[in-house]
ModelCIF file with pLDDT and N, C-alpha, C, O atoms, coordinates in Angstrom:
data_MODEL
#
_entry.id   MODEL 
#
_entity.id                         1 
_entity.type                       polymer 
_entity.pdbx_number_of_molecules   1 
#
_entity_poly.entity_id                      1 
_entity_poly.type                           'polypeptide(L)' 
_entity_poly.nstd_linkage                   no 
_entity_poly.nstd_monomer                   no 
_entity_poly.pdbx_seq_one_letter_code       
;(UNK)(UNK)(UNK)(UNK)(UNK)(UNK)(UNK)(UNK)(UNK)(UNK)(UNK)(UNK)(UNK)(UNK)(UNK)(UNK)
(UNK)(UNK)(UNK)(UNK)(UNK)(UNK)(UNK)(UNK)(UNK)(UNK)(UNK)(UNK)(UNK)(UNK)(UNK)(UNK)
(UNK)(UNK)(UNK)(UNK)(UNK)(UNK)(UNK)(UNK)(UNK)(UNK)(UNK)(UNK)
;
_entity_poly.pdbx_seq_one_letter_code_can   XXXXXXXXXXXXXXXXXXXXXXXXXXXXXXXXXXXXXXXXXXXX 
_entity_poly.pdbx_strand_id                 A 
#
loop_
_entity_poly_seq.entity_id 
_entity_poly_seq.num 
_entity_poly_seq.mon_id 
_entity_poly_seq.hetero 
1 1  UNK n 
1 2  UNK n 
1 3  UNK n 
1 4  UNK n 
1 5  UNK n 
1 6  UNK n 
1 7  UNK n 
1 8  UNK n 
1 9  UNK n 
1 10 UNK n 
1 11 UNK n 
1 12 UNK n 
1 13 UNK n 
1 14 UNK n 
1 15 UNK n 
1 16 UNK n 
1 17 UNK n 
1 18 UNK n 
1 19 UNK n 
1 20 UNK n 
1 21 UNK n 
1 22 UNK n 
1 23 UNK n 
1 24 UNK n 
1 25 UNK n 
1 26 UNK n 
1 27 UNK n 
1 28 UNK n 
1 29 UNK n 
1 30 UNK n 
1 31 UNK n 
1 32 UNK n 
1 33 UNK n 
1 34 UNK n 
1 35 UNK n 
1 36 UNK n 
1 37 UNK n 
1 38 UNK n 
1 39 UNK n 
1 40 UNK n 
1 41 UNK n 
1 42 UNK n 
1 43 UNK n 
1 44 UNK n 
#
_struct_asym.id          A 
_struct_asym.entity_id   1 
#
loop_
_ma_qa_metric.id 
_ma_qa_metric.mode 
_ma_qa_metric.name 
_ma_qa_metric.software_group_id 
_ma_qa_metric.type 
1 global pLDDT . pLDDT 
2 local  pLDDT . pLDDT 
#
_ma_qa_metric_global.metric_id      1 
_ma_qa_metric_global.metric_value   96.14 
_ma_qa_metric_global.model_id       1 
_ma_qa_metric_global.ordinal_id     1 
#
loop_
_ma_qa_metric_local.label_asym_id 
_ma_qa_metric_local.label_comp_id 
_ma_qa_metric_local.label_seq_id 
_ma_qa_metric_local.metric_id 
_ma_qa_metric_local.metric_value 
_ma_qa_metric_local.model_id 
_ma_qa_metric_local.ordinal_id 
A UNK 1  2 97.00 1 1  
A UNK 2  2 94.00 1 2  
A UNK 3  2 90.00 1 3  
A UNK 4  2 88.00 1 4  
A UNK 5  2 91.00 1 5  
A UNK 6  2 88.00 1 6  
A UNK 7  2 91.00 1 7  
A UNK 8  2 95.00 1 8  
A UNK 9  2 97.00 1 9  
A UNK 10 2 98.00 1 10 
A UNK 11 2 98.00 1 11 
A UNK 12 2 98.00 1 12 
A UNK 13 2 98.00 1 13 
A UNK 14 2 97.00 1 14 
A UNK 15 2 97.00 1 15 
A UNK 16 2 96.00 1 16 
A UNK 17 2 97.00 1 17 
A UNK 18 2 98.00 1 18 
A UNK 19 2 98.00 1 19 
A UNK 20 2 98.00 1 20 
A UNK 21 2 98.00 1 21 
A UNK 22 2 98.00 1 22 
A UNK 23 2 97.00 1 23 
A UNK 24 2 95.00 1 24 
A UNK 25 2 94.00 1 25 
A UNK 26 2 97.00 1 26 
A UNK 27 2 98.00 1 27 
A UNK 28 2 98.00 1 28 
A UNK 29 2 97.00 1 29 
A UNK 30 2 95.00 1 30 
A UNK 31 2 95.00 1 31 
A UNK 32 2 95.00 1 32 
A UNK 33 2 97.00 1 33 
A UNK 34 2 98.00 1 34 
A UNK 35 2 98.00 1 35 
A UNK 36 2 98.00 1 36 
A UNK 37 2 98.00 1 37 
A UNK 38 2 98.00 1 38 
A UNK 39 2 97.00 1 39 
A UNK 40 2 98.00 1 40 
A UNK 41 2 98.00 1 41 
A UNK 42 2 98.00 1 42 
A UNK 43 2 97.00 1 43 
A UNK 44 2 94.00 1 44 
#
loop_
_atom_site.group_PDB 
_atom_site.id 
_atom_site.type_symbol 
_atom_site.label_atom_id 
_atom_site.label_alt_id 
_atom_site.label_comp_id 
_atom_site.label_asym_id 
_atom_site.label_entity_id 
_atom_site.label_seq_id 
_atom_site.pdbx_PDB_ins_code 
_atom_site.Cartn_x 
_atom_site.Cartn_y 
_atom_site.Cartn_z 
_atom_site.occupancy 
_atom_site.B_iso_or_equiv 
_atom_site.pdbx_formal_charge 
_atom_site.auth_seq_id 
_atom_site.auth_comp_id 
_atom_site.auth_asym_id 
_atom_site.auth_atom_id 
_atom_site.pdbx_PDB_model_num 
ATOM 1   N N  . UNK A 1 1  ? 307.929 -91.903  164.794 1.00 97.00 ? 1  UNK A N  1 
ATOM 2   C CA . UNK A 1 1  ? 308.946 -90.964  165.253 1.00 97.00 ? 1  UNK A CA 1 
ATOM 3   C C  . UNK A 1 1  ? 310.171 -91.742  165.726 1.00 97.00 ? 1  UNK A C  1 
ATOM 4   O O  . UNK A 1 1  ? 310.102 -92.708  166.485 1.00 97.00 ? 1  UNK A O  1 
ATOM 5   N N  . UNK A 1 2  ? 311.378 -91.208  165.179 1.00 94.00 ? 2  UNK A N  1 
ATOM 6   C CA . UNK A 1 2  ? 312.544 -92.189  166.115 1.00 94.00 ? 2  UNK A CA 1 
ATOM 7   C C  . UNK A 1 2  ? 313.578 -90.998  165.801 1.00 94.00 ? 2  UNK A C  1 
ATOM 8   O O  . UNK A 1 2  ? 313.836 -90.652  164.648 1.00 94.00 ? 2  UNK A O  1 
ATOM 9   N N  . UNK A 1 3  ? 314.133 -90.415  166.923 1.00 90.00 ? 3  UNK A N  1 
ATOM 10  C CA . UNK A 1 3  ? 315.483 -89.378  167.217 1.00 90.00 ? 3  UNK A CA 1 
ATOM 11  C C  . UNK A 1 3  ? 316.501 -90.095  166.787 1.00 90.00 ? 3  UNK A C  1 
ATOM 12  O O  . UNK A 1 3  ? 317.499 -89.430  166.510 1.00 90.00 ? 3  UNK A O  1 
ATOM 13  N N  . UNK A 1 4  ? 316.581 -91.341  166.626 1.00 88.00 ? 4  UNK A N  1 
ATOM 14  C CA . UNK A 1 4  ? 317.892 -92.065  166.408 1.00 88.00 ? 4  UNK A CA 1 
ATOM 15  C C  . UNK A 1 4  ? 318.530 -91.862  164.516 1.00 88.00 ? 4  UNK A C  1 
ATOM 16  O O  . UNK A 1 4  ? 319.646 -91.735  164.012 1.00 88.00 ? 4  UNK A O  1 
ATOM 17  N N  . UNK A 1 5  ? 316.997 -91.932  163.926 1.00 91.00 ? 5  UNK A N  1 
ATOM 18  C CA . UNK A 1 5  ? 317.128 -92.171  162.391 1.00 91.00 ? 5  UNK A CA 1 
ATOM 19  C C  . UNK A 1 5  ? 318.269 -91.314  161.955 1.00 91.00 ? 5  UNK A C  1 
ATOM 20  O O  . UNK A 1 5  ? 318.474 -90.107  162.080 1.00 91.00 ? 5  UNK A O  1 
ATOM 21  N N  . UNK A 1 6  ? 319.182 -92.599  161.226 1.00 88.00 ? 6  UNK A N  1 
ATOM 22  C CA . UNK A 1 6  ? 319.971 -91.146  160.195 1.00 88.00 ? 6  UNK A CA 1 
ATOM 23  C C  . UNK A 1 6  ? 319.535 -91.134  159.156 1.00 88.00 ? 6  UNK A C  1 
ATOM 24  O O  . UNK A 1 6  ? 320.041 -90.275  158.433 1.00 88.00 ? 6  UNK A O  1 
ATOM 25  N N  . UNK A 1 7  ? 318.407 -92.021  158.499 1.00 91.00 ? 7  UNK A N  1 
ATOM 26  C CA . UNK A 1 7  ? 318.390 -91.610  157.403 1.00 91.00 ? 7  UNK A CA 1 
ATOM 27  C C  . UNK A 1 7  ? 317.042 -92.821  156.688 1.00 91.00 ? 7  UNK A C  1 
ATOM 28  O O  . UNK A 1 7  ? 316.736 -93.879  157.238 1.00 91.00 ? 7  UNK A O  1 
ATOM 29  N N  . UNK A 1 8  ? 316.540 -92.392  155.624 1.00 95.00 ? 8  UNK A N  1 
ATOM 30  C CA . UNK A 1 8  ? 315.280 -92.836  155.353 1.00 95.00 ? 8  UNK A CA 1 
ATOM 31  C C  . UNK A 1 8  ? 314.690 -92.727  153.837 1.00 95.00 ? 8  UNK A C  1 
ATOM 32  O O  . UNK A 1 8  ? 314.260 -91.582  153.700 1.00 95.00 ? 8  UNK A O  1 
ATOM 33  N N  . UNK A 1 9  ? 314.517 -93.460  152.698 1.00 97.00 ? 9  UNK A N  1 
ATOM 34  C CA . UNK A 1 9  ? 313.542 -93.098  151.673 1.00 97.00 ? 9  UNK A CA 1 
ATOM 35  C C  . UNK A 1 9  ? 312.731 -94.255  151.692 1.00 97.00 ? 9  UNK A C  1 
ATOM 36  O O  . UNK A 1 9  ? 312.850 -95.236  152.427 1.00 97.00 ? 9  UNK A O  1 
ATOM 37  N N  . UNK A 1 10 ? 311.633 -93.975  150.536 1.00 98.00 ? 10 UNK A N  1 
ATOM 38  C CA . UNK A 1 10 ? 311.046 -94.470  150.409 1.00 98.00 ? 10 UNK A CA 1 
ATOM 39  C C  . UNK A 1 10 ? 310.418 -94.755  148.335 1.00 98.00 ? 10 UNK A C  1 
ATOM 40  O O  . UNK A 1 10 ? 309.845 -93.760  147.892 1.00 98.00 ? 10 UNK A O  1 
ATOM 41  N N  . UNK A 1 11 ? 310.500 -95.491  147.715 1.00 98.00 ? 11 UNK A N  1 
ATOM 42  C CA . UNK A 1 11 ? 310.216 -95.517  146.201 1.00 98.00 ? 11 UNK A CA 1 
ATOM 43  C C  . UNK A 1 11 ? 308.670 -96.545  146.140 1.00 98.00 ? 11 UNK A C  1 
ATOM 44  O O  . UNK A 1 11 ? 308.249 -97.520  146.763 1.00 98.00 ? 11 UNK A O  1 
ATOM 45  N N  . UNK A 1 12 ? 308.124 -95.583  144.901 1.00 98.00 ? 12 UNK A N  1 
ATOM 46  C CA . UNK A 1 12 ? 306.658 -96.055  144.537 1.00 98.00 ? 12 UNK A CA 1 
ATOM 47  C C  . UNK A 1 12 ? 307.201 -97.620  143.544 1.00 98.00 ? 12 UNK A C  1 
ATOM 48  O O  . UNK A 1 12 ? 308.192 -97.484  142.826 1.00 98.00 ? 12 UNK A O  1 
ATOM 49  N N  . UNK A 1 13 ? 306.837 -98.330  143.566 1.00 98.00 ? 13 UNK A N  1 
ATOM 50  C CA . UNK A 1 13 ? 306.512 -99.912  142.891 1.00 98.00 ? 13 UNK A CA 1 
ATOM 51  C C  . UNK A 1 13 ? 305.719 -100.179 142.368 1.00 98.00 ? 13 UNK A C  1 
ATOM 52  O O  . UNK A 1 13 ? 305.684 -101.279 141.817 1.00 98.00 ? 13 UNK A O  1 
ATOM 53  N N  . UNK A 1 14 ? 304.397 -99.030  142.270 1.00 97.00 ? 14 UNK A N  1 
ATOM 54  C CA . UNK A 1 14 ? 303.802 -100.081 141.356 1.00 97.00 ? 14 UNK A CA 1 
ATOM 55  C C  . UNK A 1 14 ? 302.924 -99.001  140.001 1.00 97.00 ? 14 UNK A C  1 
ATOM 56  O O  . UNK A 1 14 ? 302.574 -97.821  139.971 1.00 97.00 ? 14 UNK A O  1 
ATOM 57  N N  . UNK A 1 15 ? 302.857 -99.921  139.219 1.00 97.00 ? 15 UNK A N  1 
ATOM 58  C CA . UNK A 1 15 ? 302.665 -99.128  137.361 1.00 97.00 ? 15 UNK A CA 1 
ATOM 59  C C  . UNK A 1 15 ? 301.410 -98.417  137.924 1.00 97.00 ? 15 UNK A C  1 
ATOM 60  O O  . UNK A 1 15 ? 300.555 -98.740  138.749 1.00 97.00 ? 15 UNK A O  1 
ATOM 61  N N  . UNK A 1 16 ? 301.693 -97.036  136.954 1.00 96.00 ? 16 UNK A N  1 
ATOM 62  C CA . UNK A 1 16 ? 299.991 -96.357  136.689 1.00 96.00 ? 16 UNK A CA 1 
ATOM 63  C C  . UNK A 1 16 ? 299.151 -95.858  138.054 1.00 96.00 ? 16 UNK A C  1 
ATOM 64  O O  . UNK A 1 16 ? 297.937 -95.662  138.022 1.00 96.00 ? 16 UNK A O  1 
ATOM 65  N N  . UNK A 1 17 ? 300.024 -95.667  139.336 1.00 97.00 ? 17 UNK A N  1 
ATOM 66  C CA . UNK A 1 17 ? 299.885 -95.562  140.487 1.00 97.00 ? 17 UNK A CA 1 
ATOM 67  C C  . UNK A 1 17 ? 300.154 -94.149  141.323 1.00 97.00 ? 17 UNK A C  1 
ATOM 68  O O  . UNK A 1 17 ? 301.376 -94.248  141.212 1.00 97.00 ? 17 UNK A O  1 
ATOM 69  N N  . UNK A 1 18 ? 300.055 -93.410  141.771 1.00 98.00 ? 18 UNK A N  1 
ATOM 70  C CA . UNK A 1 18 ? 300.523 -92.154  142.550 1.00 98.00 ? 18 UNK A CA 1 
ATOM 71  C C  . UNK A 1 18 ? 300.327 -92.543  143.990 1.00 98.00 ? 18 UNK A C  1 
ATOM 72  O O  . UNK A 1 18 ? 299.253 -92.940  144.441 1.00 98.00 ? 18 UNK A O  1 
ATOM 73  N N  . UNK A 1 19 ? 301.587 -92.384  144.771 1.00 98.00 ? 19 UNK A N  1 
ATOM 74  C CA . UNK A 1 19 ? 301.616 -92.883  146.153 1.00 98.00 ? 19 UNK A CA 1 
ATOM 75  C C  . UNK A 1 19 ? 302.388 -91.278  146.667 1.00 98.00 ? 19 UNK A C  1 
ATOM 76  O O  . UNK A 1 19 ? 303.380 -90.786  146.130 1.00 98.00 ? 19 UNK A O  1 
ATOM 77  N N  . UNK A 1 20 ? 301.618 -90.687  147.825 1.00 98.00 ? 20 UNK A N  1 
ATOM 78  C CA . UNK A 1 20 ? 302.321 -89.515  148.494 1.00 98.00 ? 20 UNK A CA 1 
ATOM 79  C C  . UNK A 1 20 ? 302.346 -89.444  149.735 1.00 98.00 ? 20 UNK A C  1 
ATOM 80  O O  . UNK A 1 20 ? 301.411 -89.791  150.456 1.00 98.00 ? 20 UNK A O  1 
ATOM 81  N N  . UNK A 1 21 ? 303.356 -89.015  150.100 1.00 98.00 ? 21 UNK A N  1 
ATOM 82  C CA . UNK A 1 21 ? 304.257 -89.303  151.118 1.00 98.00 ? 21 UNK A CA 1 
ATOM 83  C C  . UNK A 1 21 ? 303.836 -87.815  152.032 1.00 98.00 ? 21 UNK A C  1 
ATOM 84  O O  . UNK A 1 21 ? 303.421 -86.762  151.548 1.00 98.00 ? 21 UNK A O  1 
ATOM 85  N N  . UNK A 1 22 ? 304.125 -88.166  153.650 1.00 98.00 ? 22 UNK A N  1 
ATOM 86  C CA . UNK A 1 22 ? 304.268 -86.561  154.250 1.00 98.00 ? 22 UNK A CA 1 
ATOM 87  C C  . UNK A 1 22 ? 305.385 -86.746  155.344 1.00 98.00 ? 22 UNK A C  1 
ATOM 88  O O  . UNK A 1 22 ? 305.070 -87.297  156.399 1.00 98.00 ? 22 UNK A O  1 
ATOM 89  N N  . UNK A 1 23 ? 306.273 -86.448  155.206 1.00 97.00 ? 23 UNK A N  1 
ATOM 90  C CA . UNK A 1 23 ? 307.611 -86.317  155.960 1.00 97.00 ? 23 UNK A CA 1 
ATOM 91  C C  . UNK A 1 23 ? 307.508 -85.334  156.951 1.00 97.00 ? 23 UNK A C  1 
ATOM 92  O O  . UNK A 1 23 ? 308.411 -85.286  157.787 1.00 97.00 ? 23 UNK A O  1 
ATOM 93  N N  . UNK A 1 24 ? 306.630 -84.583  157.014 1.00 95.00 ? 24 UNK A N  1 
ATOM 94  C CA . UNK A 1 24 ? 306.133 -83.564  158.712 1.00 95.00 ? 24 UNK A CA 1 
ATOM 95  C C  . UNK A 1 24 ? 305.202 -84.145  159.777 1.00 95.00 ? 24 UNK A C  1 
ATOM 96  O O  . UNK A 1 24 ? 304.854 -83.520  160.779 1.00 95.00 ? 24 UNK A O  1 
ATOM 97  N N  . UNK A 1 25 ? 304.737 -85.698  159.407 1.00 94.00 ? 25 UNK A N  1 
ATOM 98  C CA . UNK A 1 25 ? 303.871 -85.751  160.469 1.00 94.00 ? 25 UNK A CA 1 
ATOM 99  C C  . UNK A 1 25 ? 302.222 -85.348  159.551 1.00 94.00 ? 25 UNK A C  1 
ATOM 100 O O  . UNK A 1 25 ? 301.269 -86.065  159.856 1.00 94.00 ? 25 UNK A O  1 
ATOM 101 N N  . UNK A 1 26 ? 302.100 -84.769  158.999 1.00 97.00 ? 26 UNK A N  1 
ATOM 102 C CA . UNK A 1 26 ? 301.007 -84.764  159.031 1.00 97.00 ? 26 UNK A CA 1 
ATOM 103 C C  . UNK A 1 26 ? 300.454 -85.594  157.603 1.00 97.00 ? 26 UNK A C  1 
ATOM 104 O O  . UNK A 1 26 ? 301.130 -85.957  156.640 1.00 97.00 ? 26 UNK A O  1 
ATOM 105 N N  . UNK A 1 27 ? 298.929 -85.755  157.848 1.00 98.00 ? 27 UNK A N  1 
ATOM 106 C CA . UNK A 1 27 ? 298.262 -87.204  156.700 1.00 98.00 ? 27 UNK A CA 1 
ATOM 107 C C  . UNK A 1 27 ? 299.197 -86.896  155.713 1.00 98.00 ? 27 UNK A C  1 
ATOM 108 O O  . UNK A 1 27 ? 299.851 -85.855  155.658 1.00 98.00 ? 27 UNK A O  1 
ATOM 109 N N  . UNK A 1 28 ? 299.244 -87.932  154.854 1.00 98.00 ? 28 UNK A N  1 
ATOM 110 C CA . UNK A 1 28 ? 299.593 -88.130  153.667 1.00 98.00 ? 28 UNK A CA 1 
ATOM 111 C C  . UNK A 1 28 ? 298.530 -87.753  152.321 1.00 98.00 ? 28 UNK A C  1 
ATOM 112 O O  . UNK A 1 28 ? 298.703 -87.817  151.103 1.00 98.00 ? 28 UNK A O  1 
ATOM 113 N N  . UNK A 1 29 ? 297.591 -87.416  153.006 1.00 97.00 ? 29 UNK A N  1 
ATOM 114 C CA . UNK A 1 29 ? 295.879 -87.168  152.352 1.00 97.00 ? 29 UNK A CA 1 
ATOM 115 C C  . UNK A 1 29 ? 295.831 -85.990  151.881 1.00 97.00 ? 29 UNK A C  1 
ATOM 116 O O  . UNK A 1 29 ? 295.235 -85.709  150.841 1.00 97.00 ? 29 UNK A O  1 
ATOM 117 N N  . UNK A 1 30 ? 296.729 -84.814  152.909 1.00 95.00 ? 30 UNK A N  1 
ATOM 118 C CA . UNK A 1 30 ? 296.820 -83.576  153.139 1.00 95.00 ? 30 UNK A CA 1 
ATOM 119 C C  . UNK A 1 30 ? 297.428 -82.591  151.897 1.00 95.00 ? 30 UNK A C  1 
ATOM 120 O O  . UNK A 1 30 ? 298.075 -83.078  150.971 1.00 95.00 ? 30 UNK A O  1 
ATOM 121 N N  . UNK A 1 31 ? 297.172 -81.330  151.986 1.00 95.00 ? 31 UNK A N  1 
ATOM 122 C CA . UNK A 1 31 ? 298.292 -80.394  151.212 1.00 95.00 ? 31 UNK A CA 1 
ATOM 123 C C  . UNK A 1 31 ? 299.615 -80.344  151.797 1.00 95.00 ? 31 UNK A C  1 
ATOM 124 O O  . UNK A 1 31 ? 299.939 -80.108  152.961 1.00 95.00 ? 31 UNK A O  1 
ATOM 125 N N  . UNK A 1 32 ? 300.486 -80.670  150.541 1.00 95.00 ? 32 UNK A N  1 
ATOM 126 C CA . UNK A 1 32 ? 301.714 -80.238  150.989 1.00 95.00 ? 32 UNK A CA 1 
ATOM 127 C C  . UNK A 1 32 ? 302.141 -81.947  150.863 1.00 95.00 ? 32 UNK A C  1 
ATOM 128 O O  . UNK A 1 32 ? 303.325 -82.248  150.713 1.00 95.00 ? 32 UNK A O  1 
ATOM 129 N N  . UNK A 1 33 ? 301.471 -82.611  150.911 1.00 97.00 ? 33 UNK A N  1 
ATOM 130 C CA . UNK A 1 33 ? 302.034 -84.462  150.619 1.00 97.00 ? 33 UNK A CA 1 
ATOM 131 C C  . UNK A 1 33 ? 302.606 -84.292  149.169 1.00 97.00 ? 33 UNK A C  1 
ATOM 132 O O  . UNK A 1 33 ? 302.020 -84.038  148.117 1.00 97.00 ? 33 UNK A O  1 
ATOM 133 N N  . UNK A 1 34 ? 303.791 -84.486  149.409 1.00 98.00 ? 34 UNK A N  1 
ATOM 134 C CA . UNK A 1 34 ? 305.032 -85.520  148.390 1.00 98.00 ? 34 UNK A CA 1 
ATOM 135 C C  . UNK A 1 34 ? 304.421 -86.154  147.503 1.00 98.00 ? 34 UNK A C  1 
ATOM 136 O O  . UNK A 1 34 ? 303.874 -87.093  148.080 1.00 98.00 ? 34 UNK A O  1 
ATOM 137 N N  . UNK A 1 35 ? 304.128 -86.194  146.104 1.00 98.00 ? 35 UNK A N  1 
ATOM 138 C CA . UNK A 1 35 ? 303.424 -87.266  145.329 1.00 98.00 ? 35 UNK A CA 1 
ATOM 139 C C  . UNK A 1 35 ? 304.477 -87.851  144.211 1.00 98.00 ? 35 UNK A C  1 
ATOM 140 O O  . UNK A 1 35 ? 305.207 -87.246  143.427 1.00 98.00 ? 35 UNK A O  1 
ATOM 141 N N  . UNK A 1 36 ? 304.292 -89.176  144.421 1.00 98.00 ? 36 UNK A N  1 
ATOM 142 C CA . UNK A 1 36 ? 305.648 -90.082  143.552 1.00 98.00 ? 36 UNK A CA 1 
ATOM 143 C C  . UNK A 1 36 ? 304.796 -90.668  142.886 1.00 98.00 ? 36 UNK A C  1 
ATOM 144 O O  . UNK A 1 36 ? 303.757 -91.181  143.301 1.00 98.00 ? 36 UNK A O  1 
ATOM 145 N N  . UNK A 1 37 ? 305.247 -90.617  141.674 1.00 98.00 ? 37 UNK A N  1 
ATOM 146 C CA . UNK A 1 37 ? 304.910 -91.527  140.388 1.00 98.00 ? 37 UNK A CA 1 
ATOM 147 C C  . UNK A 1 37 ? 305.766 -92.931  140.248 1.00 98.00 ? 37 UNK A C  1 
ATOM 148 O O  . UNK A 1 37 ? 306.892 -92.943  140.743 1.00 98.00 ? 37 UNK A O  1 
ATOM 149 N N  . UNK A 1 38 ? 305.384 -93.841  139.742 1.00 98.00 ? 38 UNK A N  1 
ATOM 150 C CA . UNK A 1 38 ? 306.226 -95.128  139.658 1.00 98.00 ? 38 UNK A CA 1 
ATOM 151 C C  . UNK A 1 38 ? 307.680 -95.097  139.131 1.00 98.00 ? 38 UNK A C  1 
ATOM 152 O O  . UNK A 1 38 ? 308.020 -94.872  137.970 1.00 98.00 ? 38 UNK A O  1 
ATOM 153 N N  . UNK A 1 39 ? 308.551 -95.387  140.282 1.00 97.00 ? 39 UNK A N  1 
ATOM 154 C CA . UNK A 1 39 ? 309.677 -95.514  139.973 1.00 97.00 ? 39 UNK A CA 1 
ATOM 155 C C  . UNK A 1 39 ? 310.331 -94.639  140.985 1.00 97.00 ? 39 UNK A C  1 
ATOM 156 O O  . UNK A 1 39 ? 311.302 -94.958  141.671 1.00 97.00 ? 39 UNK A O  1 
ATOM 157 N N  . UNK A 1 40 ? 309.507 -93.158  141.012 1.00 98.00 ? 40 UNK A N  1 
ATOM 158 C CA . UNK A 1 40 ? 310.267 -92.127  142.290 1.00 98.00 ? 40 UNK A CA 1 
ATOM 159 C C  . UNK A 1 40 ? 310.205 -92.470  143.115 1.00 98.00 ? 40 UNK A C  1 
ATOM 160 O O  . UNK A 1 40 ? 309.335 -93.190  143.605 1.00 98.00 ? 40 UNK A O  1 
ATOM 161 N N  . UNK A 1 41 ? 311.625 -91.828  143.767 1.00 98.00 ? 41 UNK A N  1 
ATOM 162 C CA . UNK A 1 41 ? 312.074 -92.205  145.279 1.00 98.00 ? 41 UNK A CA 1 
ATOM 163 C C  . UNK A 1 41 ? 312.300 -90.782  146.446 1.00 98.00 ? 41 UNK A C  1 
ATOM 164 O O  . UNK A 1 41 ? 312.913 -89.733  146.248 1.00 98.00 ? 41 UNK A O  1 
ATOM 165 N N  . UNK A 1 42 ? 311.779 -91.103  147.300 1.00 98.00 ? 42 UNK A N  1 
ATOM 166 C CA . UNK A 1 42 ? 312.178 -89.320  148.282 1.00 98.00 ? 42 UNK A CA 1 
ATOM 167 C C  . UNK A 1 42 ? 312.311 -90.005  149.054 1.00 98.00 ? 42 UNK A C  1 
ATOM 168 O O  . UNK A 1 42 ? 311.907 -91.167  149.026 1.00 98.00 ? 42 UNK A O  1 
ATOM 169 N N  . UNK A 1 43 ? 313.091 -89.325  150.224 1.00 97.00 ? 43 UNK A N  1 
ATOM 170 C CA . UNK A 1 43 ? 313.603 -87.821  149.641 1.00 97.00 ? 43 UNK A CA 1 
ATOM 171 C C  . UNK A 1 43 ? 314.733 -88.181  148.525 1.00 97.00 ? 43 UNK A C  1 
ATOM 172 O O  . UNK A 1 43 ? 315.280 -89.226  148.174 1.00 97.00 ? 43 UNK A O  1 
ATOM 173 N N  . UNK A 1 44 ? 314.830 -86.652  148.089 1.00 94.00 ? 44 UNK A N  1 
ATOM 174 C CA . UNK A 1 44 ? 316.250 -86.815  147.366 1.00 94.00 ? 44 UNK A CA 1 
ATOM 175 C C  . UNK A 1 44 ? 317.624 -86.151  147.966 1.00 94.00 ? 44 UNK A C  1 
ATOM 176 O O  . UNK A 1 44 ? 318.693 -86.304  147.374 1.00 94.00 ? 44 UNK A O  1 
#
């Protein structure tokens, strides 16, 4: 958590991989997690 952030992404790196993200706080494990394929970047 940081009140200060202006601003933030994050991009997947590596081949043949699905990495998902949760921008509310809750797991990344969860429904509703962000899922990036290699190369995507969020937010947009």
């Amino acid at each position: 958590t940081n009140t200060l952030r202006s601003g933030w992404f994050v991009q997947n790196t590596t081949l043949n991989t699905i990495i998902s993200v949760n921008e509310i706080g809750n797991p990344a494990t969860s429904a509703g997690a962000v899922l990036l394929k290699y190369g995507d970047v969020f937010p947009p």
